[in-house]
PDB file of N, CA and C in Angstrom:
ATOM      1  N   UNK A   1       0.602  27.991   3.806  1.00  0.00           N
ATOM      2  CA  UNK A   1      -0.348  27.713   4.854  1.00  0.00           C
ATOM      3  C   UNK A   1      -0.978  29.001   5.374  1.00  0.00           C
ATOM      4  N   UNK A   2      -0.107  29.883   4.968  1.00  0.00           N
ATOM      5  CA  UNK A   2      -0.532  31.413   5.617  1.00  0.00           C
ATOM      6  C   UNK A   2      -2.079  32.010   4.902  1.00  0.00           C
ATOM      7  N   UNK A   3      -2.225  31.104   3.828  1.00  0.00           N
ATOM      8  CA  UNK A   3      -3.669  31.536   3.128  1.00  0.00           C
ATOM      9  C   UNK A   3      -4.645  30.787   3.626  1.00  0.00           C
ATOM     10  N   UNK A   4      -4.543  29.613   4.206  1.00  0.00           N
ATOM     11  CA  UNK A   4      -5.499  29.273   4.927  1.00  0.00           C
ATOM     12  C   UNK A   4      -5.975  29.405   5.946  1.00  0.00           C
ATOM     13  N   UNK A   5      -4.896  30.430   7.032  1.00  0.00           N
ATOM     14  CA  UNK A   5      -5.170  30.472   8.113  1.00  0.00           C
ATOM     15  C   UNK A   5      -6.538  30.895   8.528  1.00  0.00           C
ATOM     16  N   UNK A   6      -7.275  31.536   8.338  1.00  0.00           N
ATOM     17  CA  UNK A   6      -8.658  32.199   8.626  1.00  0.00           C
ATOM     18  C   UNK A   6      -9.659  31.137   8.745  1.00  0.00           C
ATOM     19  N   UNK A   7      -9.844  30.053   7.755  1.00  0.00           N
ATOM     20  CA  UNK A   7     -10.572  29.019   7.995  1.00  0.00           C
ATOM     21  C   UNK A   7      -9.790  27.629   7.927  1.00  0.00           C
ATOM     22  N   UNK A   8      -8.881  27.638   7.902  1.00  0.00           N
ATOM     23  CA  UNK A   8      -8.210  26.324   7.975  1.00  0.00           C
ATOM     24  C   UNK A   8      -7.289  26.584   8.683  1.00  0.00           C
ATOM     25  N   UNK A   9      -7.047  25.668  10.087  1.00  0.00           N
ATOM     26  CA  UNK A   9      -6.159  26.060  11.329  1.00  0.00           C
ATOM     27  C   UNK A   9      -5.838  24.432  11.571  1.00  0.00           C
ATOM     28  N   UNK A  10      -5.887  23.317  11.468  1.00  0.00           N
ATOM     29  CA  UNK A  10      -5.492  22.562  12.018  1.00  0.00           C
ATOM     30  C   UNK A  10      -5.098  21.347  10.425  1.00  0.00           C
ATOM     31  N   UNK A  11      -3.914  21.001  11.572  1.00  0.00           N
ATOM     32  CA  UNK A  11      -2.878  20.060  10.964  1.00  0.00           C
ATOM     33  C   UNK A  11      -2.778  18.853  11.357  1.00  0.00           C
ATOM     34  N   UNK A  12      -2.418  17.748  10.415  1.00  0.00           N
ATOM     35  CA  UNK A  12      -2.558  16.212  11.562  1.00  0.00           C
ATOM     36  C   UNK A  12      -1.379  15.529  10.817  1.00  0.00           C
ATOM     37  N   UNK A  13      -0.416  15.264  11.925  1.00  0.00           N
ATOM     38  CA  UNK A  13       1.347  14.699  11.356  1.00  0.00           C
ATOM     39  C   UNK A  13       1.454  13.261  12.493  1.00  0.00           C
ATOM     40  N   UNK A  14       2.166  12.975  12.781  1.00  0.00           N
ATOM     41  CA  UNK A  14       2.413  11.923  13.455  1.00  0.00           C
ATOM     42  C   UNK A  14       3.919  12.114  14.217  1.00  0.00           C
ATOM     43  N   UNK A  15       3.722  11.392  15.413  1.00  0.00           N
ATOM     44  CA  UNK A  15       4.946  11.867  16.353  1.00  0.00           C
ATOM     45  C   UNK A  15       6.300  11.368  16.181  1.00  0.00           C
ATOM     46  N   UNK A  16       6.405  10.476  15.255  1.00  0.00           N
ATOM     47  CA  UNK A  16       7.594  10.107  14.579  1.00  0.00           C
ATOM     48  C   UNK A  16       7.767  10.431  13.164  1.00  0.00           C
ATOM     49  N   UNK A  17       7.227  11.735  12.593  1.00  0.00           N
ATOM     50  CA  UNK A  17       7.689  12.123  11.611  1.00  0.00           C
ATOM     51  C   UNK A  17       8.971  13.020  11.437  1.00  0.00           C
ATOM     52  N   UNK A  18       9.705  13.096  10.278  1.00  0.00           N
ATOM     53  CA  UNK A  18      11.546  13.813  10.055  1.00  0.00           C
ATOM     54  C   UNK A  18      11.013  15.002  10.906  1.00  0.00           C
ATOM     55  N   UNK A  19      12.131  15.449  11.519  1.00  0.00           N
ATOM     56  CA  UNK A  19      12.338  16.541  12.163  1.00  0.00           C
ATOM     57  C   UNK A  19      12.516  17.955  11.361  1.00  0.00           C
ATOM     58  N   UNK A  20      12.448  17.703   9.682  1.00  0.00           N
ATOM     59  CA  UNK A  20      11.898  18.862   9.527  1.00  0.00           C
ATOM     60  C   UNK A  20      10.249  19.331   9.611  1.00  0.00           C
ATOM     61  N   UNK A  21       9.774  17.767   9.606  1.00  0.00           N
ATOM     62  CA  UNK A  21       8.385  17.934   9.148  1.00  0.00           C
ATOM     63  C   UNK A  21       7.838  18.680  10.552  1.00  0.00           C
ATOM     64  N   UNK A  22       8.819  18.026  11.606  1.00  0.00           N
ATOM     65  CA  UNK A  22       8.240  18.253  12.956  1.00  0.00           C
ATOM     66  C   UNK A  22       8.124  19.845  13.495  1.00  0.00           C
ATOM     67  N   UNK A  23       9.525  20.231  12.807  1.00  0.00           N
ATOM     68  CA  UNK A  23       9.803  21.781  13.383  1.00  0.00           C
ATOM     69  C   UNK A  23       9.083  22.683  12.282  1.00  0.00           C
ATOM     70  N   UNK A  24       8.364  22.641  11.461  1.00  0.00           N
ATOM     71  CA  UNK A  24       7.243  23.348  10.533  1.00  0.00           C
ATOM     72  C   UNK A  24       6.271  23.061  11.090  1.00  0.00           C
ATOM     73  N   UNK A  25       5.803  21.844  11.848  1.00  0.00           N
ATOM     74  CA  UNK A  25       4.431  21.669  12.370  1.00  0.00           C
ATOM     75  C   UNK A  25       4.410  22.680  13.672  1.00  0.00           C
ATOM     76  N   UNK A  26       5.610  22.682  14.300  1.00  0.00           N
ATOM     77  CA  UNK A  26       6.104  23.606  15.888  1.00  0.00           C
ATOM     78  C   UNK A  26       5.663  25.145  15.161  1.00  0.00           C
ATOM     79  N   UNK A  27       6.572  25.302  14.094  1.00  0.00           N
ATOM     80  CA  UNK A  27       6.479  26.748  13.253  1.00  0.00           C
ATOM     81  C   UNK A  27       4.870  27.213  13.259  1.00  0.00           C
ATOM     82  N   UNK A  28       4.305  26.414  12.775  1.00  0.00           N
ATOM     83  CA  UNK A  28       2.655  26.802  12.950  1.00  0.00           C
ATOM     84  C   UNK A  28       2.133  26.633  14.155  1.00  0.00           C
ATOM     85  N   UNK A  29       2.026  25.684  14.782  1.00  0.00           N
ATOM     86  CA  UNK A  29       1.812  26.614  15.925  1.00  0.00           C
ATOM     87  C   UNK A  29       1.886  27.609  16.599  1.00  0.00           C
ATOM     88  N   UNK A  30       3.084  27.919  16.665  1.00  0.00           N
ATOM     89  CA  UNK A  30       3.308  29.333  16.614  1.00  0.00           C
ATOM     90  C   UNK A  30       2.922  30.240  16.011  1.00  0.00           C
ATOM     91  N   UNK A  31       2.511  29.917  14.771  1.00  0.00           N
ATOM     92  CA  UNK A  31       1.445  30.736  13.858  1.00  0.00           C
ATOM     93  C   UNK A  31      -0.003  30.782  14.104  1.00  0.00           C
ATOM     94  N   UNK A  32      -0.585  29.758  14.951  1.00  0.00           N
ATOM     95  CA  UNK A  32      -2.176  29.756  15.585  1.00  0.00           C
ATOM     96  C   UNK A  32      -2.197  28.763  15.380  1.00  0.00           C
ATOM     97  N   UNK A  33      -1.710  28.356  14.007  1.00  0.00           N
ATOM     98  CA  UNK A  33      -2.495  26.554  13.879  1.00  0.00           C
ATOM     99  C   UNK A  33      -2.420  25.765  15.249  1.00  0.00           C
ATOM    100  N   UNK A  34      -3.597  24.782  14.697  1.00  0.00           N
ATOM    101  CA  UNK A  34      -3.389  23.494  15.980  1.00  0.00           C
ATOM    102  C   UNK A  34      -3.168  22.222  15.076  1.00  0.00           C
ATOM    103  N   UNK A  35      -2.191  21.795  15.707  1.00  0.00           N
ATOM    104  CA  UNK A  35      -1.629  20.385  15.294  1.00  0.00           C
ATOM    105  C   UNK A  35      -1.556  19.408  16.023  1.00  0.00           C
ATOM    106  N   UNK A  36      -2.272  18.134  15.104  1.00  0.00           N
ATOM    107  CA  UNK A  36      -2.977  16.890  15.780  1.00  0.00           C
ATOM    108  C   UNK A  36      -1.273  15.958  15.707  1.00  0.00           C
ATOM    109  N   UNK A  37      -0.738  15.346  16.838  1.00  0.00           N
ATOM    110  CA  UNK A  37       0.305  14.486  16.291  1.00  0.00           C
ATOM    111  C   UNK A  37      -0.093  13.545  16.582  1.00  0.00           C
ATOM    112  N   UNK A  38      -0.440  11.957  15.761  1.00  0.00           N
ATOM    113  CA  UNK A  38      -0.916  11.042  15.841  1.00  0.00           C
ATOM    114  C   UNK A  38      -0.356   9.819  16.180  1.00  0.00           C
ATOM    115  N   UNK A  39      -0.193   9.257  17.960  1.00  0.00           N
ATOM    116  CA  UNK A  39       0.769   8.052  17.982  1.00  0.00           C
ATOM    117  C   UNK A  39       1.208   6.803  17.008  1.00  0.00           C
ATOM    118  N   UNK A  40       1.840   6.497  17.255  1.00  0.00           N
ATOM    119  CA  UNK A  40       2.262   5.092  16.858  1.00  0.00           C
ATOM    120  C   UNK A  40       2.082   4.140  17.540  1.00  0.00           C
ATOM    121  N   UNK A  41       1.645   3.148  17.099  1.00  0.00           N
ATOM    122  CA  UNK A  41       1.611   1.527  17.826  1.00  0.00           C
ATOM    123  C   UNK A  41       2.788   0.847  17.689  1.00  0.00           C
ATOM    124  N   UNK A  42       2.762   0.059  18.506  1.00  0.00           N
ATOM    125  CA  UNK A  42       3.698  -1.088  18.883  1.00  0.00           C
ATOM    126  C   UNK A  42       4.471  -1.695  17.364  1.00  0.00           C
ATOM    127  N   UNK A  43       3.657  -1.661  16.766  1.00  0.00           N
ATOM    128  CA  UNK A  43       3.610  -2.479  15.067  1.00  0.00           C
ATOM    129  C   UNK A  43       4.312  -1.634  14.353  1.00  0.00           C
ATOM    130  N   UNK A  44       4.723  -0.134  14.948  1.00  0.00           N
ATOM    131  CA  UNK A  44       5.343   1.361  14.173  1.00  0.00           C
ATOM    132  C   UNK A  44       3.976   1.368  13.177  1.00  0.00           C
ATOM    133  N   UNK A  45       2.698   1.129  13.094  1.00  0.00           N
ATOM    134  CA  UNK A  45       2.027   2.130  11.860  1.00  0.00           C
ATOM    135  C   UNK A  45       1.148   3.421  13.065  1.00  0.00           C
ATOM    136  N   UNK A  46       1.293   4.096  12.280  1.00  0.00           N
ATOM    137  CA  UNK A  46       0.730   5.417  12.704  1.00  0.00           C
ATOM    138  C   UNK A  46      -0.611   5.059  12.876  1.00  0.00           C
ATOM    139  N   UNK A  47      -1.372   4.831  12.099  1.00  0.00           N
ATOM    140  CA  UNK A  47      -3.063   4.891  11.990  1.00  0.00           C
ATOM    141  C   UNK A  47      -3.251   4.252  10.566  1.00  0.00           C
ATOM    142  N   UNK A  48      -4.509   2.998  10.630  1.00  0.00           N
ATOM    143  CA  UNK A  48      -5.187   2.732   9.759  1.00  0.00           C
ATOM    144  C   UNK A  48      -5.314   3.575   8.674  1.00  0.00           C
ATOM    145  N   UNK A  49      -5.063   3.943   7.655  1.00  0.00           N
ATOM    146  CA  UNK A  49      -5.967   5.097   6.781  1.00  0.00           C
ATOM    147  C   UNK A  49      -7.354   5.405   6.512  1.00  0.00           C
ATOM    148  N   UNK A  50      -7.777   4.314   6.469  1.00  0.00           N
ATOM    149  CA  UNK A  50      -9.341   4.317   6.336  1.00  0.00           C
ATOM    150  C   UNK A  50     -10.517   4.687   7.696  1.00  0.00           C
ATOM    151  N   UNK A  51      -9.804   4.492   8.974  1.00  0.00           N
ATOM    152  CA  UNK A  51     -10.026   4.663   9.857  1.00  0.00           C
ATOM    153  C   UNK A  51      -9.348   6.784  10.436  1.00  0.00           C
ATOM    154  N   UNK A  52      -8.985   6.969   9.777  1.00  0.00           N
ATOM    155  CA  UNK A  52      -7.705   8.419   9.950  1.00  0.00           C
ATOM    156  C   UNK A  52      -9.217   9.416  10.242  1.00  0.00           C
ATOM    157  N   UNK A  53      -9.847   9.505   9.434  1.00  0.00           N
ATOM    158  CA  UNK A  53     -10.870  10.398   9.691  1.00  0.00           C
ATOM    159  C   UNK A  53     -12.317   9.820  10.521  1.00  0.00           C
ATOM    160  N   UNK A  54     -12.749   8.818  10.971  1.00  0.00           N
ATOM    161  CA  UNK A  54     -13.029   8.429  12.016  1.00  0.00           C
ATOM    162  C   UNK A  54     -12.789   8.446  13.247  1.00  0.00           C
ATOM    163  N   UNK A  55     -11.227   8.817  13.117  1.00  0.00           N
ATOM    164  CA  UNK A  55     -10.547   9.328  14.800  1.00  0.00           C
ATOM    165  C   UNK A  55     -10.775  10.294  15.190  1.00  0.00           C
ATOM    166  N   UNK A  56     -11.256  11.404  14.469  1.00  0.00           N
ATOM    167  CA  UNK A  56     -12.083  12.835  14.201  1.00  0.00           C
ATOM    168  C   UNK A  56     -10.191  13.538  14.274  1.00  0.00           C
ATOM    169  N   UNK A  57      -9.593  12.816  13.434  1.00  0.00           N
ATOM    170  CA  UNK A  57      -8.166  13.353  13.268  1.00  0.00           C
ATOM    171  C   UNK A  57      -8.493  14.534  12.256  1.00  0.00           C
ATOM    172  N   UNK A  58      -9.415  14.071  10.754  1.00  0.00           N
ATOM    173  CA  UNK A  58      -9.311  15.305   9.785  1.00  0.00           C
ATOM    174  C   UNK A  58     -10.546  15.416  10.367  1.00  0.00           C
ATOM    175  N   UNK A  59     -10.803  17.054   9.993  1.00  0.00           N
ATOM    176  CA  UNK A  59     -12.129  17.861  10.329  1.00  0.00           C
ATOM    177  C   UNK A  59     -11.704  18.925   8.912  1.00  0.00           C
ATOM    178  N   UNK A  60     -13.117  19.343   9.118  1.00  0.00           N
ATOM    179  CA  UNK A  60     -13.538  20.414   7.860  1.00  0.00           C
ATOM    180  C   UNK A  60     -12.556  21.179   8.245  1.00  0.00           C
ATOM    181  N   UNK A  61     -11.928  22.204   8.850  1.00  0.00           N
ATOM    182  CA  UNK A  61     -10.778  23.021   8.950  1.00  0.00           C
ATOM    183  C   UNK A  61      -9.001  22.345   8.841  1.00  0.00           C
ATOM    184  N   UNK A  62      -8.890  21.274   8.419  1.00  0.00           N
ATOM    185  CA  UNK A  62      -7.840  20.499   8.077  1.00  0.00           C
ATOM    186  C   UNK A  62      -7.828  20.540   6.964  1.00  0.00           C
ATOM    187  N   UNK A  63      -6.517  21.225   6.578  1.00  0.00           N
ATOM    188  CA  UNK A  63      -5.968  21.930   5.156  1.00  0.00           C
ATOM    189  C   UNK A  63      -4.986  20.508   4.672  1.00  0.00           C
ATOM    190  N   UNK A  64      -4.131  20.429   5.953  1.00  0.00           N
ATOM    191  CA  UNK A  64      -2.922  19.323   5.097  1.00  0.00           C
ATOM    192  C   UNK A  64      -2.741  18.112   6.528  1.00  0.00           C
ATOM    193  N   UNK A  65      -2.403  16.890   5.817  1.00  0.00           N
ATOM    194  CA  UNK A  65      -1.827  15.579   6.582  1.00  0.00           C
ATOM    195  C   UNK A  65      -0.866  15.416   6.176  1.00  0.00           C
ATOM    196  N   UNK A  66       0.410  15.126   7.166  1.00  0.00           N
ATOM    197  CA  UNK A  66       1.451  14.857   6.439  1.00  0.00           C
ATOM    198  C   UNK A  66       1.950  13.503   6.965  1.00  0.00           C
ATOM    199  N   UNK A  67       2.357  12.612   6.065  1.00  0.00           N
ATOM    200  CA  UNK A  67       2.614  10.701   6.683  1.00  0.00           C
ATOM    201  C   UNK A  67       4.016  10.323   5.610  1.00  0.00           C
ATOM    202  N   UNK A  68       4.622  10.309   6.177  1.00  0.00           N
ATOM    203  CA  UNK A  68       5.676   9.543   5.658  1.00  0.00           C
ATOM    204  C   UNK A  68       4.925   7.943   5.136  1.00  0.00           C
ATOM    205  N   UNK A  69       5.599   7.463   3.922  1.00  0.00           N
ATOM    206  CA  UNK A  69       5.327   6.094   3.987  1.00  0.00           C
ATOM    207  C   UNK A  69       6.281   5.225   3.444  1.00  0.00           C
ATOM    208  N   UNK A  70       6.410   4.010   3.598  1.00  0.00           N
ATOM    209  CA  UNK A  70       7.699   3.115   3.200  1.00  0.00           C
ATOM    210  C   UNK A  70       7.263   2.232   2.581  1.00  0.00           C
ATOM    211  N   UNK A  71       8.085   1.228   2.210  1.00  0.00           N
ATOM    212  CA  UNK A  71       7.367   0.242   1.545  1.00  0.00           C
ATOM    213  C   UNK A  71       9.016  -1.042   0.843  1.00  0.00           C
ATOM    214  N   UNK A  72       8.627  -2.382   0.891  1.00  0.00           N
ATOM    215  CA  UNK A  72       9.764  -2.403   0.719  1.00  0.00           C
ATOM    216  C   UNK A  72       9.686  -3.525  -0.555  1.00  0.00           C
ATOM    217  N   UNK A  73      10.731  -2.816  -1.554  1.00  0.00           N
ATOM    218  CA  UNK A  73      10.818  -2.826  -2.664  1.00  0.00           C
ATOM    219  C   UNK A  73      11.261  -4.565  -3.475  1.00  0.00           C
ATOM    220  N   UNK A  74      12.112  -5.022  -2.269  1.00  0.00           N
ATOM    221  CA  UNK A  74      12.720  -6.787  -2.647  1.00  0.00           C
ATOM    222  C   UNK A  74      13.754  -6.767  -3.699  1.00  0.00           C
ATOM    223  N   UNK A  75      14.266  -5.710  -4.512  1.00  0.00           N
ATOM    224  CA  UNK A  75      15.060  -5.863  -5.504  1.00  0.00           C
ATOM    225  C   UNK A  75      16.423  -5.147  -5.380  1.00  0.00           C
ATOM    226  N   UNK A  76      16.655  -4.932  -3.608  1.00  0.00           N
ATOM    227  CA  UNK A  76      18.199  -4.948  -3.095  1.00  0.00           C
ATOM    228  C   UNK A  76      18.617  -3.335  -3.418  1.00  0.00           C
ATOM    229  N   UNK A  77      17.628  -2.689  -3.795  1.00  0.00           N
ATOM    230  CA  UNK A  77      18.172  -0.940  -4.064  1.00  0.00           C
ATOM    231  C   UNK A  77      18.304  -0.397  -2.835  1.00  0.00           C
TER     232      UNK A  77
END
């Protein structure tokens, strides 16, 4: 991330993402970046996807999104 810093400064994660993801997003900040954390609804989804950059969440200086995703499989693994 350290190569983008000059023109790429902002990050967009969500406020219930793993706590490593969380304390690397903290880490950059501390580094200058600005990081977007994106609530959750009632329903637990973070944000529409198709709608994600309409929220003016990504912008031209947004290098990385990071989203956990689940999904459930039916075959008991």
């Amino acid at each position: 991330m350290k190569f983008y810093k000059e023109k790429k400064r902002h990050v967009v994660t969500s406020q219930t993402e793993h706590k490593c993801v969380l304390d690397f997003c903290r880490h950059l900040q501390e580094e200058g970046f600005e990081v977007a954390y994106l609530p959750v609804g009632n329903d637990g989804i973070v944000v529409d996807l198709e709608k994600l950059g309409g929220w003016g969440a990504i912008r031209p200086d947004t290098p990385l999104v990071v989203g956990m995703g689940v999904g459930e499989r039916g075959d008991g693994v």
